[in-house]
Protein backbone atom coordinates (compact mmCIF):
# COMPACT_ATOMS: atom_id res chain seq x y z
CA UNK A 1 114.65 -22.86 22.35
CA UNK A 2 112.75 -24.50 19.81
CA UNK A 3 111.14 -28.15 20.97
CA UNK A 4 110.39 -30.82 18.51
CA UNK A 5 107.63 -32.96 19.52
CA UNK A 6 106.83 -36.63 18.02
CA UNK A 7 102.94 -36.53 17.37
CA UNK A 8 103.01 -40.04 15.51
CA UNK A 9 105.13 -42.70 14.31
CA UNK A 10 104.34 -45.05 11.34
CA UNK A 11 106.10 -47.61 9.45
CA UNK A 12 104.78 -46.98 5.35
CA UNK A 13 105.99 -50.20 3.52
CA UNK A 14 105.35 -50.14 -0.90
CA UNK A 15 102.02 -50.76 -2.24
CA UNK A 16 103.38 -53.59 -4.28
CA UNK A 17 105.44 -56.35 -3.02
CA UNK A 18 109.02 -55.93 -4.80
CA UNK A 19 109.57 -58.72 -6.99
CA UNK A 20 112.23 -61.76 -6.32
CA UNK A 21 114.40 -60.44 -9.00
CA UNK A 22 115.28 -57.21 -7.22
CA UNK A 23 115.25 -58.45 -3.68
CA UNK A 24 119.14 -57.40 -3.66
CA UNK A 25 120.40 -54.53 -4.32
CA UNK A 26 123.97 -54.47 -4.86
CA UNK A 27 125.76 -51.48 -3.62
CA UNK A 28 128.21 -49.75 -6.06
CA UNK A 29 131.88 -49.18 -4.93
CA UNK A 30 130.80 -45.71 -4.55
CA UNK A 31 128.13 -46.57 -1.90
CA UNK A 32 130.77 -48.97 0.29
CA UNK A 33 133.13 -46.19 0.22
CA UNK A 34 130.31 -43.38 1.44
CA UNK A 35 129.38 -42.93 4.84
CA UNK A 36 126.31 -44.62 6.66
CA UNK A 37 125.40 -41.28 8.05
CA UNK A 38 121.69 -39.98 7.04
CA UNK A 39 121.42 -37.44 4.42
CA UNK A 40 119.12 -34.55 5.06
CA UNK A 41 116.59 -32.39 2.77
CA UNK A 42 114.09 -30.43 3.48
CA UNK A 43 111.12 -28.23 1.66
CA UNK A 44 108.85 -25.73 3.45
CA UNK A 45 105.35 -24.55 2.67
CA UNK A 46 102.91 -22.33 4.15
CA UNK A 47 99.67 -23.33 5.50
CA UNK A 48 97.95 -25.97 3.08
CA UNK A 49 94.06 -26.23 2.39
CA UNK A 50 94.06 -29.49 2.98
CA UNK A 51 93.86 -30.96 6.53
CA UNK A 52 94.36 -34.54 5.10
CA UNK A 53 97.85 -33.77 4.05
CA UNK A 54 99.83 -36.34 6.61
CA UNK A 55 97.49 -39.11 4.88
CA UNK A 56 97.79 -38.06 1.57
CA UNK A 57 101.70 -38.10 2.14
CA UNK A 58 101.43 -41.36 3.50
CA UNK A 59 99.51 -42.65 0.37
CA UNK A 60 101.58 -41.48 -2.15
CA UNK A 61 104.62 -42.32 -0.19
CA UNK A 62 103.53 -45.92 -0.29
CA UNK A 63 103.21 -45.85 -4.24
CA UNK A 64 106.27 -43.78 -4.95
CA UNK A 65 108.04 -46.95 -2.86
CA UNK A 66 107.35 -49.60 -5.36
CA UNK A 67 109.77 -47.73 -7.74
CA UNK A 68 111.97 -46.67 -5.13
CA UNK A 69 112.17 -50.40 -3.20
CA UNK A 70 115.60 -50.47 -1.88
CA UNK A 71 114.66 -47.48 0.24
CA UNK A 72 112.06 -49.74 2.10
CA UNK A 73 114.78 -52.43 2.34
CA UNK A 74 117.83 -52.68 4.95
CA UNK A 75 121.27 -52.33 5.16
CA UNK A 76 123.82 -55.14 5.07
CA UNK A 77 127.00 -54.65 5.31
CA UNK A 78 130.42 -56.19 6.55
CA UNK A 79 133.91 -55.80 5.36
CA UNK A 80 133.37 -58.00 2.64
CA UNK A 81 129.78 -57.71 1.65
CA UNK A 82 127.56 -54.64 0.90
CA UNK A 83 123.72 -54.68 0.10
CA UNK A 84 120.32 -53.74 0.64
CA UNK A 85 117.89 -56.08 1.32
CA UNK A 86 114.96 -54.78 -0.79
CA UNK A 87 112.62 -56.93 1.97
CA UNK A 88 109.94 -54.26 2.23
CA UNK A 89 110.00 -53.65 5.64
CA UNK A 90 109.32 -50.04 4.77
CA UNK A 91 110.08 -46.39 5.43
CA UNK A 92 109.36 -44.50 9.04
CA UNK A 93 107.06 -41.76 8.62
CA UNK A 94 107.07 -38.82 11.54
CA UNK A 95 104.37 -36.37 12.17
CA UNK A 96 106.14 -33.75 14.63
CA UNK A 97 105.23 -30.40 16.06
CA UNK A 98 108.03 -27.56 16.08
CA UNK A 99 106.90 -24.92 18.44
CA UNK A 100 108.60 -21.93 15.93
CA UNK A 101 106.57 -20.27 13.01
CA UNK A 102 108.41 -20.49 9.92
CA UNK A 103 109.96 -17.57 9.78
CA UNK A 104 112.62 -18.56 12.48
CA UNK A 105 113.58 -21.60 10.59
CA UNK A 106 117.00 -20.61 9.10
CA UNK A 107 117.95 -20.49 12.98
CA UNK A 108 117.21 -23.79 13.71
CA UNK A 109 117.42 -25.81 10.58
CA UNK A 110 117.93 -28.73 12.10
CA UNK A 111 114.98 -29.16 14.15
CA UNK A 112 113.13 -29.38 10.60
CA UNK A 113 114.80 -32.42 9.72
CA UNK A 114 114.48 -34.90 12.56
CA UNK A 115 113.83 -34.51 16.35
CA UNK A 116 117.05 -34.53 18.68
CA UNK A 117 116.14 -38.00 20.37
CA UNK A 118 116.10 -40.04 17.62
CA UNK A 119 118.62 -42.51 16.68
CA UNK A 120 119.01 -41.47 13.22
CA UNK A 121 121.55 -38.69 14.37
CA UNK A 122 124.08 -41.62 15.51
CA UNK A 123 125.64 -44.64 13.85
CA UNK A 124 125.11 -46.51 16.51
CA UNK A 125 122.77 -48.60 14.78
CA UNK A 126 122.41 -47.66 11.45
CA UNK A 127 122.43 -50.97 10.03
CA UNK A 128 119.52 -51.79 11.54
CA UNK A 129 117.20 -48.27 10.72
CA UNK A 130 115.14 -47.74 8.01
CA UNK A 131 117.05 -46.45 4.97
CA UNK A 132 114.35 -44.11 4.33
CA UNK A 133 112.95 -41.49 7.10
CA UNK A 134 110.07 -38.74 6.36
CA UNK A 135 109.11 -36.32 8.51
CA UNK A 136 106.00 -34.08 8.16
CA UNK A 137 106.70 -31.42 10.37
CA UNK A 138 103.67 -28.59 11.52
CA UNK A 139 105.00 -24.86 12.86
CA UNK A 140 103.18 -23.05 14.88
CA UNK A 141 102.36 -20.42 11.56
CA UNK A 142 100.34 -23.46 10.15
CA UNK A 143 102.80 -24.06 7.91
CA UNK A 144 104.66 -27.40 7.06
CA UNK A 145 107.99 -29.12 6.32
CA UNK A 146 108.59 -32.03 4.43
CA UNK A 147 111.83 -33.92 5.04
CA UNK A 148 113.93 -36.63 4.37
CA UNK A 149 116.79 -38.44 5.80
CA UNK A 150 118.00 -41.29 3.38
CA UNK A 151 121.43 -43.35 4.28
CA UNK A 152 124.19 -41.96 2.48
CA UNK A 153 125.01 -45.77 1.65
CA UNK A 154 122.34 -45.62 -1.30
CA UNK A 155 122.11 -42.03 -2.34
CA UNK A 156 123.33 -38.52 -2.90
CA UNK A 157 121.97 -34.90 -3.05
CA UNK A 158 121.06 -35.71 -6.58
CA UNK A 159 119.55 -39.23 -6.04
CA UNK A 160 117.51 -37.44 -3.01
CA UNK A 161 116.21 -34.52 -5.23
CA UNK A 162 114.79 -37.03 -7.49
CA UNK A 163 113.06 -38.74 -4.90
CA UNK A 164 111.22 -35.73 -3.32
CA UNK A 165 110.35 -34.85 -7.21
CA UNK A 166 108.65 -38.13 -7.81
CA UNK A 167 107.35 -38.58 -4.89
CA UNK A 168 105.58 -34.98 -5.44
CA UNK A 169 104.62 -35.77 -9.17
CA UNK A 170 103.21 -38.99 -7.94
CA UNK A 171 101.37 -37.00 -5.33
CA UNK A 172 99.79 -34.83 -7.54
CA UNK A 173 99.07 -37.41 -10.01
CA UNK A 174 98.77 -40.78 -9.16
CA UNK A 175 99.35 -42.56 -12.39
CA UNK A 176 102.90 -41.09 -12.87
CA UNK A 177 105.53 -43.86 -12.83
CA UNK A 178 109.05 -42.51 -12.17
CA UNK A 179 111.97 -44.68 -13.94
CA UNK A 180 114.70 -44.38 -11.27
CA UNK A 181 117.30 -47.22 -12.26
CA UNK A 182 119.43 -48.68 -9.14
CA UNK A 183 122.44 -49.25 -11.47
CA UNK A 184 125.55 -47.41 -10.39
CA UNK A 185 126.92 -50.97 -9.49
CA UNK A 186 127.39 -51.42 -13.24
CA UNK A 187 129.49 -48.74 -13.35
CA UNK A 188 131.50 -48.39 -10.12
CA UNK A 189 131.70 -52.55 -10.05
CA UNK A 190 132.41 -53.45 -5.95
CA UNK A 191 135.51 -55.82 -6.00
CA UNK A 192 136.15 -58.87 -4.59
CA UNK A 193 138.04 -57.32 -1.77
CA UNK A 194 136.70 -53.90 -0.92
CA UNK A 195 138.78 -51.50 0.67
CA UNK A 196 137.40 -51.36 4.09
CA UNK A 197 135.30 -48.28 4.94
CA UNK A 198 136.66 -46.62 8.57
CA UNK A 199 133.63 -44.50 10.02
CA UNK A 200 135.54 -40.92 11.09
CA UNK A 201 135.76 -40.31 15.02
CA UNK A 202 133.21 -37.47 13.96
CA UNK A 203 130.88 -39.58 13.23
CA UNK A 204 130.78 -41.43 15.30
CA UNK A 205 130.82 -38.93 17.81
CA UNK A 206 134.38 -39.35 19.42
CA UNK A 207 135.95 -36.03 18.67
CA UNK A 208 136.41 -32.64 19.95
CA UNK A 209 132.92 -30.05 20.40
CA UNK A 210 132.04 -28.95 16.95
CA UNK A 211 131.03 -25.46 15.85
CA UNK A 212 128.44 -25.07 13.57
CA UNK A 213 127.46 -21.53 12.05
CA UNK A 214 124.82 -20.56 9.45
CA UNK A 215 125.37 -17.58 7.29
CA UNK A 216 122.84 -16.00 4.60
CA UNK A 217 123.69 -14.41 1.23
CA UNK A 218 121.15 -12.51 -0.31
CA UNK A 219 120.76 -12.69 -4.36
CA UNK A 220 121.90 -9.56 -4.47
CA UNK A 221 125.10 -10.09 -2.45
CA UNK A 222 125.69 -13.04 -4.41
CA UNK A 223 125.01 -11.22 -7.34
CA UNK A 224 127.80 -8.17 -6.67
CA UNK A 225 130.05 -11.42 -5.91
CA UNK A 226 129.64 -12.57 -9.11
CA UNK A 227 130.03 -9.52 -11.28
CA UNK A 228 133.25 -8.81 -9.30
CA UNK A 229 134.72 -12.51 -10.15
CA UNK A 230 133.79 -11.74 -14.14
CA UNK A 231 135.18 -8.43 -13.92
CA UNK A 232 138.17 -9.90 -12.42
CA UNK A 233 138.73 -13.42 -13.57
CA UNK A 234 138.56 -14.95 -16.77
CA UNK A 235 135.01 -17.29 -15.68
CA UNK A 236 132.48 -15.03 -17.23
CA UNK A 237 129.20 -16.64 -16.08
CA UNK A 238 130.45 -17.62 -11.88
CA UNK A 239 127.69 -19.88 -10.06
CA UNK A 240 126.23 -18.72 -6.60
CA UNK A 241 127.74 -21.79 -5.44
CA UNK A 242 131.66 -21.25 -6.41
CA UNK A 243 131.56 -17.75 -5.55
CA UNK A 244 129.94 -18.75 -2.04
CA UNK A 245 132.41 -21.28 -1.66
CA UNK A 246 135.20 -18.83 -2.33
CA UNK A 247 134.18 -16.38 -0.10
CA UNK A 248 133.87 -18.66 2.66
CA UNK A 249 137.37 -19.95 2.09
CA UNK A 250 138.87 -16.47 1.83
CA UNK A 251 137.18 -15.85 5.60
CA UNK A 252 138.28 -19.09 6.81
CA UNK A 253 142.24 -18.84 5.22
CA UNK A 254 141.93 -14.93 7.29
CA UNK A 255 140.88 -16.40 10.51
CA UNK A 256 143.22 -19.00 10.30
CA UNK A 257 146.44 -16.63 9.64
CA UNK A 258 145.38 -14.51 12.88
CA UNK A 259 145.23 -17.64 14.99
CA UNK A 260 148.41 -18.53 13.60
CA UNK A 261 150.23 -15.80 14.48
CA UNK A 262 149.91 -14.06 11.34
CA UNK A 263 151.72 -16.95 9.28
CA UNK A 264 149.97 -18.04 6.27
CA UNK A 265 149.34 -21.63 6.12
CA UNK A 266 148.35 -23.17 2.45
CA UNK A 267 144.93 -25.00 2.00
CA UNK A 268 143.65 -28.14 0.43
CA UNK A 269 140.08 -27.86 -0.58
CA UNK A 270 138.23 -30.73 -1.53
CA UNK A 271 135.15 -30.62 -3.88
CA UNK A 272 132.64 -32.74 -5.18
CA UNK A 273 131.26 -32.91 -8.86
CA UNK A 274 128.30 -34.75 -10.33
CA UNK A 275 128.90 -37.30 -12.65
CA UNK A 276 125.49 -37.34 -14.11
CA UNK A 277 126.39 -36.95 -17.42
CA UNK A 278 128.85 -39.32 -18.33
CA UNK A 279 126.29 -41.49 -15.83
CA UNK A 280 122.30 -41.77 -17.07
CA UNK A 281 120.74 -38.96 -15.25
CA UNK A 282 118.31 -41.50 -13.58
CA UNK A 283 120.87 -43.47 -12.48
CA UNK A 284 120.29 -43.81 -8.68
CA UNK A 285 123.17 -43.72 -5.72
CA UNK A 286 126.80 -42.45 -5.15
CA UNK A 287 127.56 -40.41 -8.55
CA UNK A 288 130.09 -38.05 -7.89
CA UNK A 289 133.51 -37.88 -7.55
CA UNK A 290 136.34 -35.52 -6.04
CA UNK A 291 138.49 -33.04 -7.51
CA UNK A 292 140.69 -30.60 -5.02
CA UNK A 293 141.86 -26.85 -5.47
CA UNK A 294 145.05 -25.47 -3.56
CA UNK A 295 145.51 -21.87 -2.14
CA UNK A 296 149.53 -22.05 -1.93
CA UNK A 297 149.76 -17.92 -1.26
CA UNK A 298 147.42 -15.35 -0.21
CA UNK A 299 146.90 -14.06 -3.96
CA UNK A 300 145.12 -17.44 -4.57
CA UNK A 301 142.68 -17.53 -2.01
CA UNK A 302 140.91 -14.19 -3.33
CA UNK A 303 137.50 -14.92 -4.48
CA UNK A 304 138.06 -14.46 -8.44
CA UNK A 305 141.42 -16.02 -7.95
CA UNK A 306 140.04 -19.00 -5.89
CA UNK A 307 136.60 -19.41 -8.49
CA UNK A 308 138.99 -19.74 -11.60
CA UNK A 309 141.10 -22.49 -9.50
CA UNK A 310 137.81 -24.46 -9.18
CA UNK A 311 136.68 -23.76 -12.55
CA UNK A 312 140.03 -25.66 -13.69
CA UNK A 313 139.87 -28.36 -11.57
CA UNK A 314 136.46 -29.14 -12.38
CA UNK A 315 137.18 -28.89 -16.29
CA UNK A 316 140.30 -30.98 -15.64
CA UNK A 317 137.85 -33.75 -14.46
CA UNK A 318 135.69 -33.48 -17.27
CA UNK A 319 138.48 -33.88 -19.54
CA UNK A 320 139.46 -37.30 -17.63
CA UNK A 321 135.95 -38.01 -17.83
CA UNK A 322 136.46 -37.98 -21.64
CA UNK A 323 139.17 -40.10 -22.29
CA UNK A 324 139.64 -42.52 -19.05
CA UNK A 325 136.55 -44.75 -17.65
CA UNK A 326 134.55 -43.97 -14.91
CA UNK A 327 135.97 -46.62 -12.52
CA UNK A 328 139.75 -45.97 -13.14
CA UNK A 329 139.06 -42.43 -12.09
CA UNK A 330 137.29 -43.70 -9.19
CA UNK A 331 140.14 -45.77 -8.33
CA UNK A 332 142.95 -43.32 -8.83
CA UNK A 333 143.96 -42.07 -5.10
CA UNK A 334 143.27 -38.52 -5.19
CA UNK A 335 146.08 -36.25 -4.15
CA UNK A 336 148.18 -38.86 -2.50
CA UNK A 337 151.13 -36.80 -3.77
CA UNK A 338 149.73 -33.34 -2.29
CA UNK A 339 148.80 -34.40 1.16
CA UNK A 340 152.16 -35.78 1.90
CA UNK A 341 152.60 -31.45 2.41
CA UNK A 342 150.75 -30.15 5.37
CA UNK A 343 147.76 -28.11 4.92
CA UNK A 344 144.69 -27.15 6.26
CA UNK A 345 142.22 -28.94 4.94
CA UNK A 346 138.29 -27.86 3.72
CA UNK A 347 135.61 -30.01 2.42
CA UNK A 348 133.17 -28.08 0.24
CA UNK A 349 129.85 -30.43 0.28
CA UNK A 350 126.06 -29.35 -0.18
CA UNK A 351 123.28 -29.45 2.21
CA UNK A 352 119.66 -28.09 0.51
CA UNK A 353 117.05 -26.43 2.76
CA UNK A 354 114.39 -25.50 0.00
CA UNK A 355 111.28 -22.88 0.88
CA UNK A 356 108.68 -23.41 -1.97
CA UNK A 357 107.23 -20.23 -2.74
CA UNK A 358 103.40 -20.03 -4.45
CA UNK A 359 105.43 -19.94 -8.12
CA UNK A 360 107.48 -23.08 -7.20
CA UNK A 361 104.67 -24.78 -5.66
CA UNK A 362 102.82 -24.51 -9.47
CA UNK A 363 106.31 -25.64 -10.97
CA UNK A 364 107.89 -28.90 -8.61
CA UNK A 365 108.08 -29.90 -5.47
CA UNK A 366 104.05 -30.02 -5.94
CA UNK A 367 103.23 -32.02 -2.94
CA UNK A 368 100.22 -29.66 -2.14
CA UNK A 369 98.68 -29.84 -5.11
């Protein structure tokens, strides 16, 4: 069993005060519809030369916060207000110890991210949490992880990966001044009377025991997986990503049919896409939006079949996004007609777990300079 152990706790507030004019941070409707849960990333590294790193994290951290305020701020929310509190109250910063070298990460990914006892796995108070929580985390190897947890309220995957990159950038040079802009409420406008968010039993940890399983595809696995959907399919240039997803959901549509006694049961799949274009691409927060693909017989959920189904779907968005605005797509209730069928039901979402090799050290994710 691998033990996380808490060697410090630290609160790292901006090293600027944020100014009265962005004290409030208006969520987007995007953000009051997401969940409060914490969003995780991670990047590993092997042993640095520096044995200053937690402080030079800290210092940069603090700097990288004056452009990145809200994430210092707290939470507000009710069912008829939404906002951050850009108060500077600051970020937690963790140094733990994982007693695992590196090399047994990808079988407990989790422990890299934030230590079982702490709140930030619960909703139980996430109100009242720092938005933003860092971990430095040492393995017994000597090497490190760097992690994240942000509130969902404020960002996505993509918001998150531009953190970490600025944060980096600004580590390695401390001059840099990143541009993030905290706008998506001037696209996705919150009305006067929000729909109210309802936090899932899941989440809030009233449901059944959860499975969780973690499977590896090598590039050249993916790689076979792809050539077979182009050989087979009319998508020519497949991502790792769709033909990972479709493989998955083949697996999961088989193991459902033998638990079913051998009946096939259609599936809803639901899918998110960036919206980064039409949206600036510094545009910070809840940019993406849902499209769903449907495996009605058995033919459709093969992998070529099932990659060309997403490839539509996601074109069939882009087309909207052509012609319609951004916020009466948002508002459009997404497959209300279909889910008045029955069928099982798969969300396809991203979680990142990055390992910087030397190369990618010299190229992003720089931290170590």
């Amino acid at each position: 069993m691998v033990l996380s152990t808490i060697l410090s706790k630290k609160t790292i507030k901006p090293s600027s005060a944020t100014p009265a004019s962005l004290r409030r941070h208006n969520l987007s409707f995007s953000d009051h519809m997401a969940t409060p849960a914490y969003a995780p990333m991670a990047v590993l590294y092997s042993k640095p030369s520096e044995n200053n790193i937690s402080q030079i994290l800290e210092n940069s951290l603090s700097k990288v916060l004056v452009f990145y305020y809200p994430l210092a701020g707290r939470l507000i929310m009710d069912d008829k207000c939404s906002y951050v509190e850009c108060n500077d109250i600051g970020a937690e910063f963790l140094n733990v110890r994982v007693s695992c070298p590196m090399s047994e990460i990808l079988n407990h990914a989790t422990d890299i991210v934030y230590p079982h006892d702490l709140p930030w796995r619960t909703l139980s108070s996430f109100n009242e949490r720092s938005l933003l929580v860092v971990q430095l985390s040492h393995f017994d190897c000597g090497g490190i992880s760097i992690s994240v947890c942000i509130s969902h309220k404020i960002v996505d995957a993509y918001s998150i990966s531009m953190f970490l990159n600025d944060w980096a950038a600004i580590t390695g040079e401390s001059d840099f001044k990143p541009s993030p802009q905290f706008d998506a409420n001037s696209f996705f406008p919150l009305m006067d009377d929000p729909p109210i968010y309802v936090v899932p039993d899941f989440l809030r940890g009233q449901h059944q025991p959860c499975v969780s399983r973690m499977y590896h595809f090598s590039s050249s696995s993916l790689g076979r997986l792809k050539d077979t959907v182009s050989m087979n399919s009319e998508v020519q240039n497949p991502t790792r990503f769709e033909v990972a997803i479709a493989l998955i959901h083949k697996c999961g549509r088989e193991a459902s049919k033998a638990n079913n006694s051998g009946l096939f049961k259609p599936s809803l799949s639901c899918h998110l896409m960036n919206l980064r274009p039409p949206l600036p691409l510094n545009t910070i927060g809840n940019g993406v939006h849902f499209f769903n693909t449907i495996a009605v017989t058995e033919d459709e959920i093969q992998v070529p079949h099932f990659v060309a189904q997403i490839r539509k779907a996601k074109q069939h968005l882009r087309d909207q996004l052509a012609s319609r605005s951004l916020m009466e797509i948002k508002l459009e209730p997404e497959g209300a007609n279909i889910m008045e069928r029955e069928y099982d039901f798969y969300l396809c979402a991203i979680c990142v777990l990055a390992c910087a090799t030397k190369k990618s050290n010299e190229e992003q994710l720089n931290f170590l300079g």
